[in-house]
PDB file of N, CA and C in Angstrom:
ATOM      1  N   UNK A   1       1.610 -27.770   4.805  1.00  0.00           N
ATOM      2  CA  UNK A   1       2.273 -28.942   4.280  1.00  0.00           C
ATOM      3  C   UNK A   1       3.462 -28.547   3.400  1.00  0.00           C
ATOM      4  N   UNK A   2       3.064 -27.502   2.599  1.00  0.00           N
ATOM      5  CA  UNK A   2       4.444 -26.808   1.623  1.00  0.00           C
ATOM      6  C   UNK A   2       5.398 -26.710   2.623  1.00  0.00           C
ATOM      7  N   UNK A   3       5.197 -25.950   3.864  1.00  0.00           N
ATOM      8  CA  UNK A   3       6.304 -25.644   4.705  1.00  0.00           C
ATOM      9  C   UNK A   3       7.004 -26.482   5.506  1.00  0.00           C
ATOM     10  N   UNK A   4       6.448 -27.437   5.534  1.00  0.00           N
ATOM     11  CA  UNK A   4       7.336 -28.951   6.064  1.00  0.00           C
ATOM     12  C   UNK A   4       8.061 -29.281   5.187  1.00  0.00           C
ATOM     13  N   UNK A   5       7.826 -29.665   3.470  1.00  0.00           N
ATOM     14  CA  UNK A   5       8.309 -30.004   2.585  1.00  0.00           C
ATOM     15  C   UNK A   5      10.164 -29.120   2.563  1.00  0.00           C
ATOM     16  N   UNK A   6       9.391 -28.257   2.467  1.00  0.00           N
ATOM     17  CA  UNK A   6      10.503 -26.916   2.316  1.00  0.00           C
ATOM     18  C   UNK A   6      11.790 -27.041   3.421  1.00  0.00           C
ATOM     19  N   UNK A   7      10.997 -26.985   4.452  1.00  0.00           N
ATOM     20  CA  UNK A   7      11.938 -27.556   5.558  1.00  0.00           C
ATOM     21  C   UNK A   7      12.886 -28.537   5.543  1.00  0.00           C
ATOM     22  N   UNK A   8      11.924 -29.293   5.140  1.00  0.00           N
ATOM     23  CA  UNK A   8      12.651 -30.302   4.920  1.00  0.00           C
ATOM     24  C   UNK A   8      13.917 -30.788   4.261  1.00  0.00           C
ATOM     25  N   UNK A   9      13.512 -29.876   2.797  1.00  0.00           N
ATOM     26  CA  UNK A   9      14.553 -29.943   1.801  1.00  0.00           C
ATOM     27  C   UNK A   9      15.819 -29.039   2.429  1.00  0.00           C
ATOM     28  N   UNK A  10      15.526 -27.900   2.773  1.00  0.00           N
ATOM     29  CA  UNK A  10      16.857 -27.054   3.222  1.00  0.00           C
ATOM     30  C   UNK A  10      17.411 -27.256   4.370  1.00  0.00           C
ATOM     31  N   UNK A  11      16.624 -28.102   5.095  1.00  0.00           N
ATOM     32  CA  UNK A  11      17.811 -29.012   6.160  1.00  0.00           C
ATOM     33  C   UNK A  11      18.072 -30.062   5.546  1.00  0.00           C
ATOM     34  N   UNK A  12      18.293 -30.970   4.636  1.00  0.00           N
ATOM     35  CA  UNK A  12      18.935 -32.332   4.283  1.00  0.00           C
ATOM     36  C   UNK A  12      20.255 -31.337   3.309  1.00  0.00           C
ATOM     37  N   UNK A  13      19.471 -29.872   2.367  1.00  0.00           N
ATOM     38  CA  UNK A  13      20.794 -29.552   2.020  1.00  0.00           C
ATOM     39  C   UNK A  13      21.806 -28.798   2.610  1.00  0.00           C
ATOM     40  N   UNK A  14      21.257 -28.105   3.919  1.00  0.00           N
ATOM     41  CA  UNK A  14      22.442 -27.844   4.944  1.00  0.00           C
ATOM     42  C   UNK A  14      23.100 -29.086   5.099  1.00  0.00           C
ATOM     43  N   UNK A  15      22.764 -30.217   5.787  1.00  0.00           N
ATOM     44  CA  UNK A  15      23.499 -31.103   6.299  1.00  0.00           C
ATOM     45  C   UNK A  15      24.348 -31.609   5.145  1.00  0.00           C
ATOM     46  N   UNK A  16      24.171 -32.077   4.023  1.00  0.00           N
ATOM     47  CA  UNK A  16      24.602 -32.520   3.183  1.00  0.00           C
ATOM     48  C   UNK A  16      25.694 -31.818   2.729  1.00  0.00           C
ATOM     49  N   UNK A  17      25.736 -30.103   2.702  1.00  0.00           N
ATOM     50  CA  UNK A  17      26.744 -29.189   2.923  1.00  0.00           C
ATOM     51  C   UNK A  17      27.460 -29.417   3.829  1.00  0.00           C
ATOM     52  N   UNK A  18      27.413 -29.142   5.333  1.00  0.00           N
ATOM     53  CA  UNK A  18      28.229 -29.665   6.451  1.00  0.00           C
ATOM     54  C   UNK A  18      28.805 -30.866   5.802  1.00  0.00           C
ATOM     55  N   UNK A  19      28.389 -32.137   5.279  1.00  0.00           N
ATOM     56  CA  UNK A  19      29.208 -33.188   5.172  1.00  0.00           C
ATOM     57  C   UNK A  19      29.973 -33.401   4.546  1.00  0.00           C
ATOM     58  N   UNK A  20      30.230 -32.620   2.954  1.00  0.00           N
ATOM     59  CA  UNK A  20      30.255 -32.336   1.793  1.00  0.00           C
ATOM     60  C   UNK A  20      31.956 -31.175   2.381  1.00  0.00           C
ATOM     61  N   UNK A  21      31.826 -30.275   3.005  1.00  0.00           N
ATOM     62  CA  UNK A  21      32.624 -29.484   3.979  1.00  0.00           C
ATOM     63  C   UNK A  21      33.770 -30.568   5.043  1.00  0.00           C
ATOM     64  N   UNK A  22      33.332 -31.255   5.431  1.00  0.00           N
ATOM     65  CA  UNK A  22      33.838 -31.866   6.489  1.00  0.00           C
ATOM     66  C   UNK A  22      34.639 -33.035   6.036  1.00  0.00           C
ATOM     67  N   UNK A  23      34.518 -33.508   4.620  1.00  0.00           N
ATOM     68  CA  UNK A  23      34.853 -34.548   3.890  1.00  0.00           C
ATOM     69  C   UNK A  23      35.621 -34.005   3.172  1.00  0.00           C
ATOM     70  N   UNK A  24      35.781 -32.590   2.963  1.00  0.00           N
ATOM     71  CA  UNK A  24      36.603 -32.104   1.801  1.00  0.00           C
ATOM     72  C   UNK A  24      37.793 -31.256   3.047  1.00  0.00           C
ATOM     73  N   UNK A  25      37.673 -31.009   4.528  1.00  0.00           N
ATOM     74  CA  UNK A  25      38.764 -30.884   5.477  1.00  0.00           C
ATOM     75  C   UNK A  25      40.108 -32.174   5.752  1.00  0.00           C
ATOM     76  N   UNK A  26      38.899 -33.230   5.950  1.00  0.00           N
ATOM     77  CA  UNK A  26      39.635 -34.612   6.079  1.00  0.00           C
ATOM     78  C   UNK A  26      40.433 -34.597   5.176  1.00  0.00           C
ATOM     79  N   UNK A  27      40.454 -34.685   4.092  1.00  0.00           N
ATOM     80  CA  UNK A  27      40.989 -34.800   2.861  1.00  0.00           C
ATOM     81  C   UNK A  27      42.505 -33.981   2.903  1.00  0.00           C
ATOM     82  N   UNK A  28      42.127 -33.088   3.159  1.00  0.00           N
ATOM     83  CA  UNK A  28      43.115 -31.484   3.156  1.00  0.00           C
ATOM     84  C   UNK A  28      43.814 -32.257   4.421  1.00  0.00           C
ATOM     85  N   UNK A  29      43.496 -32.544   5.601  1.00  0.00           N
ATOM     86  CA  UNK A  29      44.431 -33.236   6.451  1.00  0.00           C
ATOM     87  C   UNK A  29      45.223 -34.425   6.071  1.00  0.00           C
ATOM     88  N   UNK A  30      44.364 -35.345   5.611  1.00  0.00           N
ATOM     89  CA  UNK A  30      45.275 -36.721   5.378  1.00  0.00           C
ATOM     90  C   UNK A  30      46.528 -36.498   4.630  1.00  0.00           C
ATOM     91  N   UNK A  31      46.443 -35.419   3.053  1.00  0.00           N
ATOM     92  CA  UNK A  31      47.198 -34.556   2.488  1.00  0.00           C
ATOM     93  C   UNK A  31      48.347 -34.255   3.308  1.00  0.00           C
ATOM     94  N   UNK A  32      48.361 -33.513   4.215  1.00  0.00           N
ATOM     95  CA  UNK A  32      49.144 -32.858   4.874  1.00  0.00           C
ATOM     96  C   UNK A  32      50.346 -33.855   5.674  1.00  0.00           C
ATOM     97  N   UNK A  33      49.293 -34.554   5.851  1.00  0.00           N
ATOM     98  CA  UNK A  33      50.206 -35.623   7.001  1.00  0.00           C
ATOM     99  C   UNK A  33      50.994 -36.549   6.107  1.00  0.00           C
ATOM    100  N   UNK A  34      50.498 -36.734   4.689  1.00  0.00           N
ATOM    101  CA  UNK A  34      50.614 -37.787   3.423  1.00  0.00           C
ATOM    102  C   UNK A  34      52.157 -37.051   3.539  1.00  0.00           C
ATOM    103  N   UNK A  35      52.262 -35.408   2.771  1.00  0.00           N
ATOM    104  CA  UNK A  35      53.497 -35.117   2.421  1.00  0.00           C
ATOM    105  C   UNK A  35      53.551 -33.571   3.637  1.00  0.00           C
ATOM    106  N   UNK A  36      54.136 -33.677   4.552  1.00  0.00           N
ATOM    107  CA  UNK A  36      54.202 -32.835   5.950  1.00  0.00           C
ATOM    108  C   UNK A  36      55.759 -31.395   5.102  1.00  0.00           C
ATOM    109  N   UNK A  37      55.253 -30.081   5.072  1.00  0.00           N
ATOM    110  CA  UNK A  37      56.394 -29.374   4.724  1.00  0.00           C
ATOM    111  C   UNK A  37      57.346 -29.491   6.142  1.00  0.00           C
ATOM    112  N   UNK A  38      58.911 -29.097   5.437  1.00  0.00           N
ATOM    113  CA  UNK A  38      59.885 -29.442   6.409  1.00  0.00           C
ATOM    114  C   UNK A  38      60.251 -28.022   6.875  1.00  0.00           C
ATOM    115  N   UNK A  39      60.529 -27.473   7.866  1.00  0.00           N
ATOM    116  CA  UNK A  39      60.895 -26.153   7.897  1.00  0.00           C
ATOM    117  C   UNK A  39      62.215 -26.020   7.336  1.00  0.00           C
ATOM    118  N   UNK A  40      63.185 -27.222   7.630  1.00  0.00           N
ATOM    119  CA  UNK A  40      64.426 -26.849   7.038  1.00  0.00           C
ATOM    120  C   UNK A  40      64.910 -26.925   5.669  1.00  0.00           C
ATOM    121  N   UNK A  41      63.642 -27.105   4.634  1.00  0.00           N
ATOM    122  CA  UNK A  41      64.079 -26.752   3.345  1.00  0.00           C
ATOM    123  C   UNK A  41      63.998 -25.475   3.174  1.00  0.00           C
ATOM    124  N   UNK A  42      63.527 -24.612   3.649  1.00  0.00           N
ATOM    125  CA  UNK A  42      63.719 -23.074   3.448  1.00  0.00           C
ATOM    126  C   UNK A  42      65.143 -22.692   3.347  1.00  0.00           C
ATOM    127  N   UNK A  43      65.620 -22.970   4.229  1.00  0.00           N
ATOM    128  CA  UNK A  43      67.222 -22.744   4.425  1.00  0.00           C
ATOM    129  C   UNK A  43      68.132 -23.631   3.730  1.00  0.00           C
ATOM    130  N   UNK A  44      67.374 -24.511   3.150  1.00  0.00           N
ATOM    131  CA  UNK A  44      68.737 -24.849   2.204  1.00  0.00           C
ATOM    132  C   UNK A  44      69.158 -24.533   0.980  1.00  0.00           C
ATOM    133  N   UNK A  45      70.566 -24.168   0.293  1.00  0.00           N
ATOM    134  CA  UNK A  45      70.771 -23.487  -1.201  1.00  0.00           C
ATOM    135  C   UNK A  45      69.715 -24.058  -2.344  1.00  0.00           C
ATOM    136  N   UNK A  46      69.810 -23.231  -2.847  1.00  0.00           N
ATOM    137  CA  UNK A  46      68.620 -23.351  -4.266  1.00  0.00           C
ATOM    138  C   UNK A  46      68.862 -23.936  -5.210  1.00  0.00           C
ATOM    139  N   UNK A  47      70.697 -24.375  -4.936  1.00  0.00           N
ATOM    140  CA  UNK A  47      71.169 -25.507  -6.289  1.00  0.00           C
ATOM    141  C   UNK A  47      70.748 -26.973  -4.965  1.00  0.00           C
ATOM    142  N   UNK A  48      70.588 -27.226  -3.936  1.00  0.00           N
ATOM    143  CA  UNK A  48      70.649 -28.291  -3.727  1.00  0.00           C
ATOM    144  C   UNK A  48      68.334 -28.559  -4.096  1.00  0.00           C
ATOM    145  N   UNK A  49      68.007 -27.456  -3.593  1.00  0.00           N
ATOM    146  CA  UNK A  49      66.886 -27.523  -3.819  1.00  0.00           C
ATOM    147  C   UNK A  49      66.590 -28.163  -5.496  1.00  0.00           C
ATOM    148  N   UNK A  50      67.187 -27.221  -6.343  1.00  0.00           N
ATOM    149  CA  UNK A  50      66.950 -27.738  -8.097  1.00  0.00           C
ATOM    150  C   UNK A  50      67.554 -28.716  -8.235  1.00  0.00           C
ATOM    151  N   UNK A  51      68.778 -29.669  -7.287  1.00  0.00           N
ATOM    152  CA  UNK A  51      68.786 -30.993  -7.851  1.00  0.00           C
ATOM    153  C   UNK A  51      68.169 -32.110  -7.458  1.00  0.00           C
ATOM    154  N   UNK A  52      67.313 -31.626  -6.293  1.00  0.00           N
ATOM    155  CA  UNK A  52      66.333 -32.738  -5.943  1.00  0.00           C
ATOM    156  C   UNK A  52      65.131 -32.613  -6.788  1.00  0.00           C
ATOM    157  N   UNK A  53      64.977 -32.011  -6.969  1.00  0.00           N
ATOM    158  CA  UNK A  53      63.166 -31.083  -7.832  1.00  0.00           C
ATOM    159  C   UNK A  53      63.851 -31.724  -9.540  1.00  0.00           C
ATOM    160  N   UNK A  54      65.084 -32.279  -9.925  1.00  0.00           N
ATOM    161  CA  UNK A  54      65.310 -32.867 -11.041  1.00  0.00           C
ATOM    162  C   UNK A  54      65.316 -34.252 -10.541  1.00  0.00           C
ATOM    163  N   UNK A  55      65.781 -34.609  -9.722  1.00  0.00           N
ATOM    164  CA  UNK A  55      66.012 -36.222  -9.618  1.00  0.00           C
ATOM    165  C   UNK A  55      64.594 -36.617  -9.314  1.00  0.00           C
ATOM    166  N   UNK A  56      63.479 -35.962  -8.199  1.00  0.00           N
ATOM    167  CA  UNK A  56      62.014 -35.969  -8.773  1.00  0.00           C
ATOM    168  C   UNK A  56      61.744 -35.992 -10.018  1.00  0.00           C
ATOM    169  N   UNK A  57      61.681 -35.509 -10.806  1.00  0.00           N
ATOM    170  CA  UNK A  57      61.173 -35.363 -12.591  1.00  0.00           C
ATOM    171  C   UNK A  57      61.717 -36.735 -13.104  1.00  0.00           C
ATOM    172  N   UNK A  58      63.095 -37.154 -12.878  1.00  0.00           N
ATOM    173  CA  UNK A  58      63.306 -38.285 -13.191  1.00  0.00           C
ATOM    174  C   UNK A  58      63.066 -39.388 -12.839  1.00  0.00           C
ATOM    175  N   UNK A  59      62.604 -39.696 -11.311  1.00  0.00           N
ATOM    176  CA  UNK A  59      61.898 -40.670 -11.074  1.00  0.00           C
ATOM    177  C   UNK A  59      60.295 -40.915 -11.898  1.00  0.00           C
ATOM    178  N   UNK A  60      59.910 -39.408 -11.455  1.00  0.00           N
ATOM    179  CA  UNK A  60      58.360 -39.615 -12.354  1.00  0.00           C
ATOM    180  C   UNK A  60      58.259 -40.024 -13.814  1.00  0.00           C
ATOM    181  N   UNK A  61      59.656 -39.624 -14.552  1.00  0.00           N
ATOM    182  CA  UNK A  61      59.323 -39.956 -15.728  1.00  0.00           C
ATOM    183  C   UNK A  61      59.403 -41.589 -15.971  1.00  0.00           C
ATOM    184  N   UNK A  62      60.499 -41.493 -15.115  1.00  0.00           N
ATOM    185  CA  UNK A  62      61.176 -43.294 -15.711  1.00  0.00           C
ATOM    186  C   UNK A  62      60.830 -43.971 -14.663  1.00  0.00           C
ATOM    187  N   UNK A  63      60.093 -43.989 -13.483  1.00  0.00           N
ATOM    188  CA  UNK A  63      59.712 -45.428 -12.949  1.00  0.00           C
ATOM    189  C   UNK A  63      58.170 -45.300 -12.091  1.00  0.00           C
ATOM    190  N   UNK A  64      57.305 -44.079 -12.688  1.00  0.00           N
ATOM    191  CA  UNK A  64      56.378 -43.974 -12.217  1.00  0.00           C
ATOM    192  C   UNK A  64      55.554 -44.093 -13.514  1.00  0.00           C
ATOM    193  N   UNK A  65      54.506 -45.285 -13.079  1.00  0.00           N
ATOM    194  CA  UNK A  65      53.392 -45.505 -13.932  1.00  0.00           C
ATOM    195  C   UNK A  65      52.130 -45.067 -14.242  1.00  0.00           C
ATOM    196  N   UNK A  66      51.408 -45.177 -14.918  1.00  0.00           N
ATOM    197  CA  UNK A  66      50.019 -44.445 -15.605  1.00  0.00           C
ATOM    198  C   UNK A  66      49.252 -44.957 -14.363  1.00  0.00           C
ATOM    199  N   UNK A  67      48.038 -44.578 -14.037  1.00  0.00           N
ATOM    200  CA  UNK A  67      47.590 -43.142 -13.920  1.00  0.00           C
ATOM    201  C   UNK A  67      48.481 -41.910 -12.778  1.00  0.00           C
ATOM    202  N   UNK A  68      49.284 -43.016 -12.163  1.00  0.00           N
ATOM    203  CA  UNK A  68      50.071 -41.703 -11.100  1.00  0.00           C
ATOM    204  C   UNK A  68      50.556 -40.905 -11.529  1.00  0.00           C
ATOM    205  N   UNK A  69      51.856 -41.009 -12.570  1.00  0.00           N
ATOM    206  CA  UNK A  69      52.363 -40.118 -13.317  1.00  0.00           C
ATOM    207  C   UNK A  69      51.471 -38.875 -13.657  1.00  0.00           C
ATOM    208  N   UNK A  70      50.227 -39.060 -14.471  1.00  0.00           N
ATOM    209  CA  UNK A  70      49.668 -38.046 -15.154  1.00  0.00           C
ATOM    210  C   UNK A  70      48.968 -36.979 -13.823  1.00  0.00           C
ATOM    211  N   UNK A  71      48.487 -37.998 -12.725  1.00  0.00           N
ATOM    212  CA  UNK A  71      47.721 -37.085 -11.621  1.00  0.00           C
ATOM    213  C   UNK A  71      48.794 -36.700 -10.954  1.00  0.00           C
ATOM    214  N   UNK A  72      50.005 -36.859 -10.812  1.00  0.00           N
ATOM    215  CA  UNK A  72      51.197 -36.248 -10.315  1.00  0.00           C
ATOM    216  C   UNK A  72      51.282 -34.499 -10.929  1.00  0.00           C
ATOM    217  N   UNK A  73      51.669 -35.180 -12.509  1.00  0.00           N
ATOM    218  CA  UNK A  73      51.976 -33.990 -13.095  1.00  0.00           C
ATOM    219  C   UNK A  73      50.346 -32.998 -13.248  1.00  0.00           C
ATOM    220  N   UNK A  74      49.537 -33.318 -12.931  1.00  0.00           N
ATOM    221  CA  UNK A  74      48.350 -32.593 -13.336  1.00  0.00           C
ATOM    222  C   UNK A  74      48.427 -31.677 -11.948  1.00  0.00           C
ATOM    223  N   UNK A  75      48.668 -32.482 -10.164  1.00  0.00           N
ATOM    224  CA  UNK A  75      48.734 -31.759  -9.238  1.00  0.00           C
ATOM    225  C   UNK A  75      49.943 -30.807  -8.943  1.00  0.00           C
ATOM    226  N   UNK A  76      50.794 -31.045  -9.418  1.00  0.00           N
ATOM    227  CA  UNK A  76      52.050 -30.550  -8.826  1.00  0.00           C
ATOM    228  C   UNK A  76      52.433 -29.563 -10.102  1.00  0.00           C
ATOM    229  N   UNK A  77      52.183 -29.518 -11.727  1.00  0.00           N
ATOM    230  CA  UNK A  77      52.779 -29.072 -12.758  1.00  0.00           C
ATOM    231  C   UNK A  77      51.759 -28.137 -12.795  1.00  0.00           C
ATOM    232  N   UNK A  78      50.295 -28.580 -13.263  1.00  0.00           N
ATOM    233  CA  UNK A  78      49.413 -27.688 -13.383  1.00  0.00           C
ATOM    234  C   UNK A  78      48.689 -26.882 -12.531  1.00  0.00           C
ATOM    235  N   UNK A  79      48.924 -27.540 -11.243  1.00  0.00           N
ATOM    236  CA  UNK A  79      48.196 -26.953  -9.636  1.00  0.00           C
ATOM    237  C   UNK A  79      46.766 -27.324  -9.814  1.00  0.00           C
ATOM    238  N   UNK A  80      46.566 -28.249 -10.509  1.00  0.00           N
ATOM    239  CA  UNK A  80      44.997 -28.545 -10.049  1.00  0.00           C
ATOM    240  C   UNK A  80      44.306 -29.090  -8.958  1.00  0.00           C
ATOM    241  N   UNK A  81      43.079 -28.984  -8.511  1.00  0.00           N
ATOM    242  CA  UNK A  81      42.593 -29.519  -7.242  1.00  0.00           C
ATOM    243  C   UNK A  81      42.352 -30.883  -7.105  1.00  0.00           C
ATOM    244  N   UNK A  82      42.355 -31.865  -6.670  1.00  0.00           N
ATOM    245  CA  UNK A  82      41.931 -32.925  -6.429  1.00  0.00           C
ATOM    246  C   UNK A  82      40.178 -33.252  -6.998  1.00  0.00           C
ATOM    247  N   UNK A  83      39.924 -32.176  -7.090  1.00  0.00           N
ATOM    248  CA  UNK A  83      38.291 -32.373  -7.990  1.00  0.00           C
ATOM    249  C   UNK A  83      38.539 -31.919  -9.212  1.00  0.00           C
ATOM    250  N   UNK A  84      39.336 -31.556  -9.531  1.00  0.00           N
ATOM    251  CA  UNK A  84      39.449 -30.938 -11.094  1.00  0.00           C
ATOM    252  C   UNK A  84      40.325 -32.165 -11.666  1.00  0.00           C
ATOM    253  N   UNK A  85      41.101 -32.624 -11.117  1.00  0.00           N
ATOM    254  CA  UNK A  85      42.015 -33.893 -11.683  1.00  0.00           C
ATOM    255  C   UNK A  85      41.488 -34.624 -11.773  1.00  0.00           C
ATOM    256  N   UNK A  86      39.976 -35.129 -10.645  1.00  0.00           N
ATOM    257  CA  UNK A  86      39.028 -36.355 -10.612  1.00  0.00           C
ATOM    258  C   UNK A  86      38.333 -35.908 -11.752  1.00  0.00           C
ATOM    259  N   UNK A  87      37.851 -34.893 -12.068  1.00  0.00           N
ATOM    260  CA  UNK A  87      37.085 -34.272 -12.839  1.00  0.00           C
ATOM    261  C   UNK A  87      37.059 -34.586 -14.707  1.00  0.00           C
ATOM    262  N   UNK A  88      39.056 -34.651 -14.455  1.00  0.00           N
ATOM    263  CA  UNK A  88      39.538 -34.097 -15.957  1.00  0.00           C
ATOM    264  C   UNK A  88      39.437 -36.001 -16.419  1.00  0.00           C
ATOM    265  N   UNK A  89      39.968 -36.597 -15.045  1.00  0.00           N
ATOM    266  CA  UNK A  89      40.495 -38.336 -15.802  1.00  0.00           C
ATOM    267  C   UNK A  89      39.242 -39.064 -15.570  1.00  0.00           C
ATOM    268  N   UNK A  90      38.125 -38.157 -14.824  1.00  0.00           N
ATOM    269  CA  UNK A  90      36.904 -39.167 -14.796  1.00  0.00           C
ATOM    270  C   UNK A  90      36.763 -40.471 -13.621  1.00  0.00           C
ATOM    271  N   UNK A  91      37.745 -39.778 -12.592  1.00  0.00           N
ATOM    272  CA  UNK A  91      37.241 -40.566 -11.305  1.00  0.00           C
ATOM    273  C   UNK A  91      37.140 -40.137 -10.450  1.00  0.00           C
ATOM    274  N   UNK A  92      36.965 -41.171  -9.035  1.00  0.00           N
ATOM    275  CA  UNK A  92      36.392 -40.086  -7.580  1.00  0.00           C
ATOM    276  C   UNK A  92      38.088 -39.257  -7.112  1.00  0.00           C
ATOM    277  N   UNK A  93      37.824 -38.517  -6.167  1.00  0.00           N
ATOM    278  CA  UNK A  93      38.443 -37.876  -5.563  1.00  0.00           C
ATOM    279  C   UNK A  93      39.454 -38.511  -4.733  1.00  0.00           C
ATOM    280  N   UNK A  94      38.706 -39.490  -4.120  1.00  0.00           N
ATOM    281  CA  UNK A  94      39.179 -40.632  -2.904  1.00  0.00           C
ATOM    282  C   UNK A  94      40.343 -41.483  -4.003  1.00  0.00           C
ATOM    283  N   UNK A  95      40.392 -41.801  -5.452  1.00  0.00           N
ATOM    284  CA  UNK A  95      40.691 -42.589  -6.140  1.00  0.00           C
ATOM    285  C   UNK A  95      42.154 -41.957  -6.498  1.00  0.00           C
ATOM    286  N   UNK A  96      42.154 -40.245  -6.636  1.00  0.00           N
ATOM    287  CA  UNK A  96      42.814 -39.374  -7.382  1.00  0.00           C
ATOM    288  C   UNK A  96      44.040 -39.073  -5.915  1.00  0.00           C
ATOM    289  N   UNK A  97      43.378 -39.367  -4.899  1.00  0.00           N
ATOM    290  CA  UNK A  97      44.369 -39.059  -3.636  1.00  0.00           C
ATOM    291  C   UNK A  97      44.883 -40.517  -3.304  1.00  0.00           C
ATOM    292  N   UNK A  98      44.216 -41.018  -3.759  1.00  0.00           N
ATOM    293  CA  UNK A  98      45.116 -42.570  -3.625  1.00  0.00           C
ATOM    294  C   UNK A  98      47.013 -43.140  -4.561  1.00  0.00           C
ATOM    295  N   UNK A  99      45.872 -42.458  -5.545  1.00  0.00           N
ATOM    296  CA  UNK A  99      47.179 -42.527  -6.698  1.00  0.00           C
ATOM    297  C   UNK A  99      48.715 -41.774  -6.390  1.00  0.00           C
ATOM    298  N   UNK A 100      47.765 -40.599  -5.923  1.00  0.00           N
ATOM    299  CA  UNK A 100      48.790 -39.467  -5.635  1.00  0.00           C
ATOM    300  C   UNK A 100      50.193 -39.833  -4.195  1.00  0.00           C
ATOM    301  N   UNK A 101      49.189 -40.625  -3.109  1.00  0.00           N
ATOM    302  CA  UNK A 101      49.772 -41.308  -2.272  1.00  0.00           C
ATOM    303  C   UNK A 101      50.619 -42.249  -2.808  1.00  0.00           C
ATOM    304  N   UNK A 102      50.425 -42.973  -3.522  1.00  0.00           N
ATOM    305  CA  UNK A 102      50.927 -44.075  -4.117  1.00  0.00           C
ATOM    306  C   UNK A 102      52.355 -43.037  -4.706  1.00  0.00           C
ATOM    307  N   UNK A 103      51.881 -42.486  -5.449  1.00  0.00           N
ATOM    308  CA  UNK A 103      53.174 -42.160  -6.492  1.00  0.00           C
ATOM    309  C   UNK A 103      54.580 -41.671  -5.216  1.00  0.00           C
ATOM    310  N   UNK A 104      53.978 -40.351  -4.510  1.00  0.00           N
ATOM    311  CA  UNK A 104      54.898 -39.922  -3.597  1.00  0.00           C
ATOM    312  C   UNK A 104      55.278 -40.743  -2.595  1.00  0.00           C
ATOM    313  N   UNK A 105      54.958 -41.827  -1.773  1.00  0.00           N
ATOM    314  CA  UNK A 105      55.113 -43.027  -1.091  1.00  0.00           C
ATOM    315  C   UNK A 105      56.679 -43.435  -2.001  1.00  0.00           C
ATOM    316  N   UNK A 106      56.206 -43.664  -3.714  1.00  0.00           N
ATOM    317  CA  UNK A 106      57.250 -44.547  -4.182  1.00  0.00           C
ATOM    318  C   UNK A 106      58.479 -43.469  -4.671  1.00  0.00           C
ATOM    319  N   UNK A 107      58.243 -42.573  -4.552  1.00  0.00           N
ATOM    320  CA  UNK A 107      59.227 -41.127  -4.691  1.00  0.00           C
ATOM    321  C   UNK A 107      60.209 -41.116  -3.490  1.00  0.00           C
ATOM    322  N   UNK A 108      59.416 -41.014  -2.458  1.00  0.00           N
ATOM    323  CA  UNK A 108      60.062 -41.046  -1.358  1.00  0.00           C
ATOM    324  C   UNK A 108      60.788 -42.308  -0.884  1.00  0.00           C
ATOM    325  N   UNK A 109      60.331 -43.402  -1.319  1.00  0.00           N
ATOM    326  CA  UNK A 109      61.408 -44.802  -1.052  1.00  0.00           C
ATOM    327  C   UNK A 109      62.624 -44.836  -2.252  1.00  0.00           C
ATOM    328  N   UNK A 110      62.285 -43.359  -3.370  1.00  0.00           N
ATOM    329  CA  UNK A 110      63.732 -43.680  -4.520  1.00  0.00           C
ATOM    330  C   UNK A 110      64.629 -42.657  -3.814  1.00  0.00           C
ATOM    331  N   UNK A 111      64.151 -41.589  -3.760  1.00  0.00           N
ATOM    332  CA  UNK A 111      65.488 -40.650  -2.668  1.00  0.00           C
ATOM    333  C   UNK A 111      66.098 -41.158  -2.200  1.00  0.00           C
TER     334      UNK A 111
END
């Protein structure tokens, strides 16, 4: 009977791993597709690069609102993970990639 129990438990926490895994890929995709790298910013000069990477800073400061702003600057300034930012402001993950969508969505309609 122990060994059913047992069983039991370390297959619900495999699976729960697999899902836990598979939910944290999705994520990493939607990401990707959210903000897609361009190949042709590599090749462009490094003053046109630093005056977009300022006119960013200035949108975030002056027309991006609380909580995006802060999970902006927490992902992009500090490099934190999407669980460490949910972590630090005390919400889900799903909540912290929403915001983040939100902010760059409205970044990308000020360019």
């Amino acid at each position: 009977m122990t060994g059913s129990k047992t069983e039991a438990y370390l297959m619900s926490a495999v699976r729960n791993g697999c899902l836990n895994h598979i939910r944290k890929m999705q994520l990493r995709e939607r990401f990707k597709h959210l903000h897609p790298l361009d190949e042709a910013d590599e090749s462009r000069p490094l003053d046109e690069v630093l005056a977009e990477l300022d006119q960013i800073n200035a949108i975030v400061e002056e027309q991006i609102e609380e909580p995006q702003r802060t999970i902006f600057r927490l992902r992009f300034d500090e490099e934190l993970t999407f669980q460490q930012i949910a972590t630090r402001l005390d919400m889900s993950v799903g909540t912290v990639f929403k915001y983040l969508r939100q902010c760059i969505n409205r970044i990308k309609s000020l360019i």
